[in-house]
Every structure is written in structure tokens, then in C-alpha cells.
Protein backbone atom coordinates (compact mmCIF):
# COMPACT_ATOMS: atom_id res chain seq x y z
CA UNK A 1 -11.24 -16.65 76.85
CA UNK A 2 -11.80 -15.23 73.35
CA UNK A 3 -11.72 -18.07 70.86
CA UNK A 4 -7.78 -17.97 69.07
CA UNK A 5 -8.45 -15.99 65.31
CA UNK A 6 -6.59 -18.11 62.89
CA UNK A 7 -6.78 -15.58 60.08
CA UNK A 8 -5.00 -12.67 61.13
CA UNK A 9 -2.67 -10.84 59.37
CA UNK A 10 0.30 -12.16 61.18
CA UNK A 11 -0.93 -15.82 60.29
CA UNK A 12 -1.39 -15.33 56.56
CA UNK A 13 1.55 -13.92 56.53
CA UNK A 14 3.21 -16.94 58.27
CA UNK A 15 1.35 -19.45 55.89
CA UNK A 16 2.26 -17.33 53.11
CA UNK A 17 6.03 -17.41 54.23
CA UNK A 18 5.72 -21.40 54.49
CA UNK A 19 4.42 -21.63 51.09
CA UNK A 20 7.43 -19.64 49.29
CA UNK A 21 9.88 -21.63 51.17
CA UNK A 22 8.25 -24.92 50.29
CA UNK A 23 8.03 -23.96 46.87
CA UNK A 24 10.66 -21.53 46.16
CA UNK A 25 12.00 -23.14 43.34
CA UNK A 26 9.14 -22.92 41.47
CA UNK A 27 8.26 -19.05 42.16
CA UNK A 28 12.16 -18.46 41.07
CA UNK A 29 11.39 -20.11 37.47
CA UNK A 30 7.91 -18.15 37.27
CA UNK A 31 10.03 -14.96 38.04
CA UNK A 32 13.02 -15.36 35.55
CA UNK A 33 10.55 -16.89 33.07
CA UNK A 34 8.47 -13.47 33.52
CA UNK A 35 11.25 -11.32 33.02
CA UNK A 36 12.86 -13.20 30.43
CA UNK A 37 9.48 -12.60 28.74
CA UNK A 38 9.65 -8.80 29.14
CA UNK A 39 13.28 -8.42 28.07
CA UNK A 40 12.78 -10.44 24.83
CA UNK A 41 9.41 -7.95 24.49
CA UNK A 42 11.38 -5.16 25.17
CA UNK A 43 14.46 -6.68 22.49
CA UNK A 44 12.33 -7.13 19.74
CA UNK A 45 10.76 -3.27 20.15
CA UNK A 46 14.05 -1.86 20.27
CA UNK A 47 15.56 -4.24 17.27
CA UNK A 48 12.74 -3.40 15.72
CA UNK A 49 12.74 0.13 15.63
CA UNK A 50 16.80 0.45 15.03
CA UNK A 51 15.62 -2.19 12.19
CA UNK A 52 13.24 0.34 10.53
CA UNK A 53 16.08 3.33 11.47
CA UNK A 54 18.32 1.17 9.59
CA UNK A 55 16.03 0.24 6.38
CA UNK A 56 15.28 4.02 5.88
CA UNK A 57 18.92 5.13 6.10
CA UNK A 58 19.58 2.62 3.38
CA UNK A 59 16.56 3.62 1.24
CA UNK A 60 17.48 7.34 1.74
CA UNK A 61 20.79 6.43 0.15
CA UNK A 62 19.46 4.44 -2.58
CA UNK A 63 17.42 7.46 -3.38
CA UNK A 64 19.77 10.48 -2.82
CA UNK A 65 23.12 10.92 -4.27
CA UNK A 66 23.64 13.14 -1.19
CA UNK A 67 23.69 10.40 1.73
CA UNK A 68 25.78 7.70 1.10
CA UNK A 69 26.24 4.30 2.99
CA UNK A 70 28.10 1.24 3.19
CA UNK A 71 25.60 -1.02 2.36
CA UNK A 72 24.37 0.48 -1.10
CA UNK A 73 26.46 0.79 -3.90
CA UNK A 74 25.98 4.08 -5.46
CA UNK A 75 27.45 2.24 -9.17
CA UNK A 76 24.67 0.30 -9.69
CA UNK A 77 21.30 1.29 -11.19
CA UNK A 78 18.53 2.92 -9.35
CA UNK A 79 16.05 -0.28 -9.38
CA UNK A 80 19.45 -2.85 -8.26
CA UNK A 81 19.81 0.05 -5.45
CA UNK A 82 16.07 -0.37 -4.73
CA UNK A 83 15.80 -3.69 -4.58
CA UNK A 84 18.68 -4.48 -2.81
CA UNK A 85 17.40 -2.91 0.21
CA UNK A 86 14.07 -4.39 -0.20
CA UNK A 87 15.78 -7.80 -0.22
CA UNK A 88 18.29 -6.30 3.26
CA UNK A 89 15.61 -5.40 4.93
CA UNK A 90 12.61 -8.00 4.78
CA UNK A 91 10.32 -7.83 7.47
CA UNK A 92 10.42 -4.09 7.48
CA UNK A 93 7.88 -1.37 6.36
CA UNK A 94 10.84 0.09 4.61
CA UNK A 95 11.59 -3.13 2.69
CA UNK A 96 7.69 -2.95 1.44
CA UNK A 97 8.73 0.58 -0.12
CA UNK A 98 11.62 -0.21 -1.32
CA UNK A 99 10.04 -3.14 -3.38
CA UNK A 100 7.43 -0.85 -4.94
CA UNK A 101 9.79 1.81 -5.86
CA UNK A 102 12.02 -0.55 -7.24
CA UNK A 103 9.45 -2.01 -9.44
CA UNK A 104 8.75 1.53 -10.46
CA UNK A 105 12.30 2.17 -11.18
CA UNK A 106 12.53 -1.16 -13.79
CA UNK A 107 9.52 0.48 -15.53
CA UNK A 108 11.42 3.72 -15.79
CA UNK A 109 14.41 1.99 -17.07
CA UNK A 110 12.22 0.28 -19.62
CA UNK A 111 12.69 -3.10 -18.40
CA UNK A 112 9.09 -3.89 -18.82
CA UNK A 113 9.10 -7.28 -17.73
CA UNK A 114 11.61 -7.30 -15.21
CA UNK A 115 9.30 -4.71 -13.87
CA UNK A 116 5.81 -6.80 -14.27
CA UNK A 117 7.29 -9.11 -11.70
CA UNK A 118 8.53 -6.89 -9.58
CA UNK A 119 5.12 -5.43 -9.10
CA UNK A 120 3.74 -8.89 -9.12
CA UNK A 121 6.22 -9.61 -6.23
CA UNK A 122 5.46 -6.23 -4.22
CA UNK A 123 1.58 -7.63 -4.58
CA UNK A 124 1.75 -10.38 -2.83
CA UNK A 125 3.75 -8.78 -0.26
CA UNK A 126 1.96 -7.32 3.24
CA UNK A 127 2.48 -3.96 1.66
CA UNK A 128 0.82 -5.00 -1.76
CA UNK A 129 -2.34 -5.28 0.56
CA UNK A 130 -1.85 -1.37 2.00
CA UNK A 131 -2.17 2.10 1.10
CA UNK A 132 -0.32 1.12 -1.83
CA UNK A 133 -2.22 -1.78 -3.21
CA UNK A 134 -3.84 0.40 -5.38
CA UNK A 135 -0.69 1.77 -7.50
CA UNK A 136 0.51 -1.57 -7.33
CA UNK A 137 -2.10 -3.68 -9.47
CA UNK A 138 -2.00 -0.15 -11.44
CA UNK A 139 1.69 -0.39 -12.09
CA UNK A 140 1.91 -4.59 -12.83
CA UNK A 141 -0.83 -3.79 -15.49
CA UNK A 142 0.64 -0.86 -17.37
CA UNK A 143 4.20 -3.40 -16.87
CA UNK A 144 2.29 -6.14 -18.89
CA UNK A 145 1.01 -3.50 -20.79
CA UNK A 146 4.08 -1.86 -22.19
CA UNK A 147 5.80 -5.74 -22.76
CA UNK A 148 2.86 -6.87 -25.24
CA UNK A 149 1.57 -9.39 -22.80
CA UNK A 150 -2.24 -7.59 -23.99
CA UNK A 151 -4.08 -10.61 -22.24
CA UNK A 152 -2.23 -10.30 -18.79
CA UNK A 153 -2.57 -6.25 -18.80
CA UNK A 154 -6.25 -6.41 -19.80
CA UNK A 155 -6.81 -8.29 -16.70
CA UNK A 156 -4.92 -6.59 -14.53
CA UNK A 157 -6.61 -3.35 -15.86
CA UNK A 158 -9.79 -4.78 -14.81
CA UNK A 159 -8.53 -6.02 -11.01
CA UNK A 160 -7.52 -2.34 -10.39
CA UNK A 161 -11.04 -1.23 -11.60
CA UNK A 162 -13.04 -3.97 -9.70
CA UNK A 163 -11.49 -4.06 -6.21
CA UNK A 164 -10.27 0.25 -5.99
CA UNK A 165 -13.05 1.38 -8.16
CA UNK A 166 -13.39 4.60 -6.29
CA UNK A 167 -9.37 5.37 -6.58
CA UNK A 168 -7.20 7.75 -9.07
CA UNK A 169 -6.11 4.77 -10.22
CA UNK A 170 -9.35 2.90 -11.41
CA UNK A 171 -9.42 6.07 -13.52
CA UNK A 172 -6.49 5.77 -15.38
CA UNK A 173 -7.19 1.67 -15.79
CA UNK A 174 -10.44 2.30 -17.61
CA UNK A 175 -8.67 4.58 -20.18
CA UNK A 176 -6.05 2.26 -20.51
CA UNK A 177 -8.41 -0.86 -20.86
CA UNK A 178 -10.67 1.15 -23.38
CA UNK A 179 -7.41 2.09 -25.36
CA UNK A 180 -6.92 -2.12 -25.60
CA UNK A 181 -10.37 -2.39 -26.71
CA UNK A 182 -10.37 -0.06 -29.10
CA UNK A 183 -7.03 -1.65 -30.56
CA UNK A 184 -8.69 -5.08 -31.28
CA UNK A 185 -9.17 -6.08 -34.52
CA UNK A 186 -13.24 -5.80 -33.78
CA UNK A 187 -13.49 -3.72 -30.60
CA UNK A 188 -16.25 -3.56 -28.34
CA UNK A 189 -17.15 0.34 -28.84
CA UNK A 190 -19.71 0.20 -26.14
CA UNK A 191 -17.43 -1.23 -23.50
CA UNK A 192 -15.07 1.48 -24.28
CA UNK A 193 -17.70 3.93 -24.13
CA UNK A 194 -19.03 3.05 -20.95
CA UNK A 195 -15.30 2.97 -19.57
CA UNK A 196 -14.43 6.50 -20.95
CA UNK A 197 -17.46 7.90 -20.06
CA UNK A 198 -17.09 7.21 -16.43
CA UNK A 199 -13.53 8.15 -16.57
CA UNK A 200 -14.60 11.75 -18.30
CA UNK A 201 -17.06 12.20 -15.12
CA UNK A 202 -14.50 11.28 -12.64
CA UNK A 203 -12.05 13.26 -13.88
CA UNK A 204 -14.78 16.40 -14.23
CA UNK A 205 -15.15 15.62 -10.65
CA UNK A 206 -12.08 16.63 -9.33
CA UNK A 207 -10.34 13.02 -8.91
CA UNK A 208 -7.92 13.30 -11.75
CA UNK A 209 -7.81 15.78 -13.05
CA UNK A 210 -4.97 16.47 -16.44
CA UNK A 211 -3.69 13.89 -18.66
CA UNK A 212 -6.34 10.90 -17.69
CA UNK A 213 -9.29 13.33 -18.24
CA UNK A 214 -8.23 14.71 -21.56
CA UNK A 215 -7.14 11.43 -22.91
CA UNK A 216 -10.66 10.11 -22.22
CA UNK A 217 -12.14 13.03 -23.50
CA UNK A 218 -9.79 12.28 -27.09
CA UNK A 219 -10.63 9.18 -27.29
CA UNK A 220 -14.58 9.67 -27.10
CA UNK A 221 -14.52 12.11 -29.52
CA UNK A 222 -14.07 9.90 -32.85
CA UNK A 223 -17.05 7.63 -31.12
CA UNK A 224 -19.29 10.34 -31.01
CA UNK A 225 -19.94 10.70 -27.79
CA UNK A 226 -20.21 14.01 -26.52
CA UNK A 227 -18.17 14.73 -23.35
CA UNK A 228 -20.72 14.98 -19.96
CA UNK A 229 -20.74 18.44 -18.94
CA UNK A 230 -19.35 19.05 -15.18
CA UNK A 231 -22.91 18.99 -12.79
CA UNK A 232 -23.53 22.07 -10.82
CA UNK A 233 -25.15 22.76 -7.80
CA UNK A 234 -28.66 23.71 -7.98
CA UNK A 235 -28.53 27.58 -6.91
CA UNK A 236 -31.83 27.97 -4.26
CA UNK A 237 -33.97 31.03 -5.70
CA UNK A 238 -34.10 34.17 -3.18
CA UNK A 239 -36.91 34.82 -1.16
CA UNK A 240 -40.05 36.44 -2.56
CA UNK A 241 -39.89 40.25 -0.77
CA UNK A 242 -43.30 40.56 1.17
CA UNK A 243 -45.89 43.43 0.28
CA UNK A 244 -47.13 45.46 3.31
């Protein structure tokens, strides 16, 4: 007689059987636990998303006079609107928005310092640190700036340049920080040189172009410092026609 195989198929499948019975408490747990886990996955996606739905719906309202909503109350001021949804809705992308916009909004209504912490706020925020980090430190300068805080602005002025030196903004923060030097009581004339002159070249090349450009341009003038023309292309030189 053949020797008795102890691992076929039908005995692994009996030793398998033995071991669920003997321990199907614990494989119940591991498969509620499991599925628990993918429902509160799934959960948090979909409140997530009818979050965001719900953040932009309020935002839209607080921007248009044309889409209204329970939740915003179209009698109060743009930047209340604003920030009232940024407030709503924390933890959203929308609420990130809605704080930068809202800080814009204070410096629109001329609420200068109101609106250098609000941009002080949106900075330290996870959207401070995005796309928009840029127009942020840009905006909490020029806040400072317009409220006579000349100290805070100067510095700020000098963030935006240092860490987004290659940005539209950087432009416009070395005007405005050669504009401060220029109003001391003894400026610096060849800081603000240096900062308009770099500003004049950027804007030359296409960054930013209009008002920033100009400005830096008006403001060299009086220092006699002639404006850098724009740099051209070297143009090759055609091919010498061969004798036969």
C-alpha cells in the first residue's frame, strides 16, 4: 500500500475548517474591524468631498450677489462674508481661499490693520504655504505698509523677496521696499538702486509687465540711473554664398 498523503487538498481544507471553528470569534472581530475600517475610509471621502461642495457653495455666495444661501448673510460686508466662511469651513481648501480673499477684502475696505492680520493669519495657515504663499507675504507687507507700521512692512517686503525671488511678486516688493528707502530721512540710494534696477530688468523681461515696471523706471530716473535696455537675441549672420 501507497503510504496515506496527509496534505491533500481535502485535508487542508479539513484543518483549515477546524481552525475557523476553533477560532471563529476572533476571525469575526478581524472581519467587522476590516470593514469598519473601509466604511469610516469610505465616510470621510464622501464627507469630505460634500464638505468642499459645501465650502464653495458658500464662498460662491459670499462672492456673487447672484447665488444666495442660508448660511451667508448678504447684509454684511464683503470681508465679514469672507471670513465667515473661512471660519465655517476649516479644514477645507475652500476655507484657505476664503481666508486670503478675505484679507484682501479688509485691504480694499481700507481696514489696514484688520487686514495685516488677516494675512498674517492666512500665513500660517496650510494654504499660506501653497500656490498662494507668495501673494500672501506680498499682501501682509503692503497691509503693514499702508497702516505706518514702516518697520514690520520693510521686513515683510524683504521675506517676499528672499524666499519667492523669482515671482511677480518679489517684483513689486523691491519697488515697494526701495520706495521705503528712499523715504528715510538718509536713504540708502544704492540699495534702492540695486532693488529698482533688478525690478526694471524683470519687468523688461516679460514678468510684470505695466505699473511695477514703470514705477521702477520713475523712480530711477531722479538717481540717475539710466533704465537697462531690453537684451536681444544675437541674430546668427547668413551663410557666406560659395564661388564656383
Amino acid at each position: 500500500m501507497e503510504p496515506l498523503d496527509k496534505n491533500t487538498e481535502e485535508d487542508q481544507l479539513t484543518l483549515f475548517m477546524e481552525w475557523l471553528l476553533a477560532n471563529r470569534t476572533q476571525v469575526a472581530l478581524i472581519i467587522i474591524i476590516a470593514l469598519g475600517f473601509g466604511m469610516i475610509v469610505y465616510v470621510k471621502k464622501v464627507n469630505a468631498v460634500m464638505a468642499e461642495e459645501t465650502a464653495a457653495e458658500d464662498l460662491l455666495a459670499a462672492t456673487t450677489g447672484d447665488f444666495q444661501v442660508a448660511s451667508v448673510n448678504p447684509d454684511q460686508s464683503l470681508s465679514e462674508r469672507l471670513n465667515s466662511v473661512a471660519q465655517n469651513h476649516k479644514g477645507t481648501k475652500t476655507s484657505g481661499i476664503a481666508g486670503f480673499l478675505a484679507a484682501s477684502a479688509l485691504y480694499d475696505e481700507r481696514k489696514y490693520e484688520e487686514a495685516a492680520k488677516a494675512f498674517e493669519a492666512f500665513h500660517g495657515t496650510e494654504a499660506g504655504r501653497g500656490p498662494l504663499a507668495a501673494a500672501g507675504q506680498f499682501g501682509w507687507a503692503a497691509a503693514l505698509d499702508a497702516s505706518g507700521d514702516t518697520e514690520g512692512a520693510t521686513e515683510r517686503y524683504q521675506k517676499v523677496v528672499d524666499e519667492h525671488g523669482k515671482t511677480a511678486e518679489a517684483t513689486q516688493a523691491r519697488v515697494a521696499l526701495a520706495k521705503l528707502i528712499l523715504a528715510q530721512a538718509e536713504p540708502d540710494k544704492a540699495a534702492a538702486k540695486d532693488l529698482l534696477l533688478a525690478a526694471s530688468q524683470e519687468s523688461q523681461s516679460g514678468r510684470i509687465p505695466g505699473f511695477w515696471g514703470s514705477e521702477a523706471e520713475r523712480l530711477l530716473a531722479p538717481l540717475n540711473v539710466a533704465t537697462p535696455e531690453p537684451s536681444e537675441a544675437p541674430q546668427e549672420e547668413a551663410p557666406e554664398s560659395s564661388e564656383e
